[in-house]
Protein backbone atom coordinates (compact mmCIF):
# COMPACT_ATOMS: atom_id res chain seq x y z
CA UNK A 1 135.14 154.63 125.26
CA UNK A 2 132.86 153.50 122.49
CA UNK A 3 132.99 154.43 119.20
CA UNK A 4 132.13 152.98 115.58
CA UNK A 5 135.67 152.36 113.64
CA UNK A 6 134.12 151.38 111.02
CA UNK A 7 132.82 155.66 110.03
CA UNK A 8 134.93 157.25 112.38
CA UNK A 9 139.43 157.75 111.76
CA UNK A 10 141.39 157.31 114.98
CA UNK A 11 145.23 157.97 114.69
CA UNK A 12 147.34 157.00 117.58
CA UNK A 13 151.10 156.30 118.58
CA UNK A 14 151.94 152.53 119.95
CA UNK A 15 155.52 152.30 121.31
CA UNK A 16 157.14 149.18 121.07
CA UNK A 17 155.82 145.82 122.34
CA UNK A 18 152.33 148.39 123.40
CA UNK A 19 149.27 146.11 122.32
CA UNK A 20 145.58 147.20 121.40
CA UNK A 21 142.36 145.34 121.23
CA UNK A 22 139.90 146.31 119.09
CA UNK A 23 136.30 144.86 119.76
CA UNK A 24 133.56 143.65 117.08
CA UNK A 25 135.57 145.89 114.24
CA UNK A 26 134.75 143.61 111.60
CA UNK A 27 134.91 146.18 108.35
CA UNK A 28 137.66 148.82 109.80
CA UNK A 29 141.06 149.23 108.12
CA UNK A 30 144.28 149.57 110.04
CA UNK A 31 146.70 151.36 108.14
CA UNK A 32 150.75 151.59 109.15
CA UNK A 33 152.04 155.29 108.83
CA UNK A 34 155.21 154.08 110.74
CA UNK A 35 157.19 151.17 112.32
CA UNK A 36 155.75 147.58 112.48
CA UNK A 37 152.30 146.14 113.80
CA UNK A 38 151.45 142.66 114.46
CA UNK A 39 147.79 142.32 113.91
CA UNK A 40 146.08 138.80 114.85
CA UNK A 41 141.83 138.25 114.98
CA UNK A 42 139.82 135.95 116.91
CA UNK A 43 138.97 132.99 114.81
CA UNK A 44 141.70 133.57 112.04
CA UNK A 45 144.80 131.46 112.20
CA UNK A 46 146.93 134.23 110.00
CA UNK A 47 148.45 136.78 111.67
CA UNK A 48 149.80 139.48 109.98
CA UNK A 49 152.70 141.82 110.12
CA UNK A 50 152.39 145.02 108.21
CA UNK A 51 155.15 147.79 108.17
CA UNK A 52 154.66 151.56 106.95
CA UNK A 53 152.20 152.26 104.25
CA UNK A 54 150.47 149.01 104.47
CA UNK A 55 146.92 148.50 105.44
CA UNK A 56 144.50 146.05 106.59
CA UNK A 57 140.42 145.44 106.42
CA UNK A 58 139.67 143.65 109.80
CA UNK A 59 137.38 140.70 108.36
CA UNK A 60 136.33 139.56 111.52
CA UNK A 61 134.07 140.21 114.76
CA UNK A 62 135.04 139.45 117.89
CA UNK A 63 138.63 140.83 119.38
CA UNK A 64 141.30 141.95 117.01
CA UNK A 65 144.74 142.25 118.82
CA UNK A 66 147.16 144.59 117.29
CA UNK A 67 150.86 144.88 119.00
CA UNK A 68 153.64 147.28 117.83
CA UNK A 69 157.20 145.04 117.19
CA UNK A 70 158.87 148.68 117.06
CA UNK A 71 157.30 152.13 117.84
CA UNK A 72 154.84 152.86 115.15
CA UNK A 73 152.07 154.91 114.24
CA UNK A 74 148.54 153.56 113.18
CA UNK A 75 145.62 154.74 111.54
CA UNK A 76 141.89 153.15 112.30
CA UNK A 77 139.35 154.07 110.38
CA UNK A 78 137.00 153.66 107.54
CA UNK A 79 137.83 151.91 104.25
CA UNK A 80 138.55 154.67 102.08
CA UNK A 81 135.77 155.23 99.80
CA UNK A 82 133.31 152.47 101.63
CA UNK A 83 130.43 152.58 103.05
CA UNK A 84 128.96 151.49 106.41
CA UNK A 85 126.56 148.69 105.76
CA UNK A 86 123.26 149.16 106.25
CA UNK A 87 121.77 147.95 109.38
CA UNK A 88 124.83 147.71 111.15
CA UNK A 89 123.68 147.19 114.78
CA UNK A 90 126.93 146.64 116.71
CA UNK A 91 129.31 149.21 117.60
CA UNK A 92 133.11 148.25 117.57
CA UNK A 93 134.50 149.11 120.56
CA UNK A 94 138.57 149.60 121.46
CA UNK A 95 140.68 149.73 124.66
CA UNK A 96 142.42 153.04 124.98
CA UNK A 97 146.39 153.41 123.76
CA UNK A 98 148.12 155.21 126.30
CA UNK A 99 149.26 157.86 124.03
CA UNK A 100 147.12 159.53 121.20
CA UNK A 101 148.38 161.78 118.21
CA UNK A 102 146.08 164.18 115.52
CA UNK A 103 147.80 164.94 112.64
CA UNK A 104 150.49 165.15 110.56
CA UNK A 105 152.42 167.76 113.04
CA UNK A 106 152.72 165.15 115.96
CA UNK A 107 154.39 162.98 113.31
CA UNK A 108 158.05 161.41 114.36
């Protein structure tokens, strides 16, 4: 599956220790509805750990690794209220979570 993450929301569930790589997503935001995510980019010696309502702008290409320390819920997406920039010509691309939720009625 390829789609842009920078224009277009994905929600999904990641139980614990589940991982997800996210390809070229330079300019998406991961945002933390629930539990804990370890997030860690190719080229950037921080990691980060962000818990429930906090969020993240991916600042790099190349592979973004995020990995659930407790069952959470995760939002990729957009910066809300940004724009794509102009000319973008790659397309970030992510491997698919086994599970997927829509919505606030999947919600634990």
């Amino acid at each position: 599956m390829d789609m842009d993450l920078r224009t277009t929301p994905l929600r999904m569930e990641l139980d614990r220790g589940q991982t997800l790589g996210l390809s070229d997503a330079r300019g998406a935001s991961v945002s933390v509805h629930a539990g804990e995510v370890w997030v860690t980019q190719e080229g950037d010696r921080a990691d980060r750990v962000l818990g429930a309502g906090e969020r993240l702008v991916l600042e790099r290409d190349g592979l973004a690794v995020l990995q659930a320390l407790a069952d959470a819920r995760v939002a990729i997406g957009p910066v809300p209220g940004a724009v794509a920039a102009a000319g973008a010509s790659s397309r970030p691309a992510m491997r698919m979570p086994r599970r997927w939720y829509v919505g606030a009625s999947n919600a634990a």
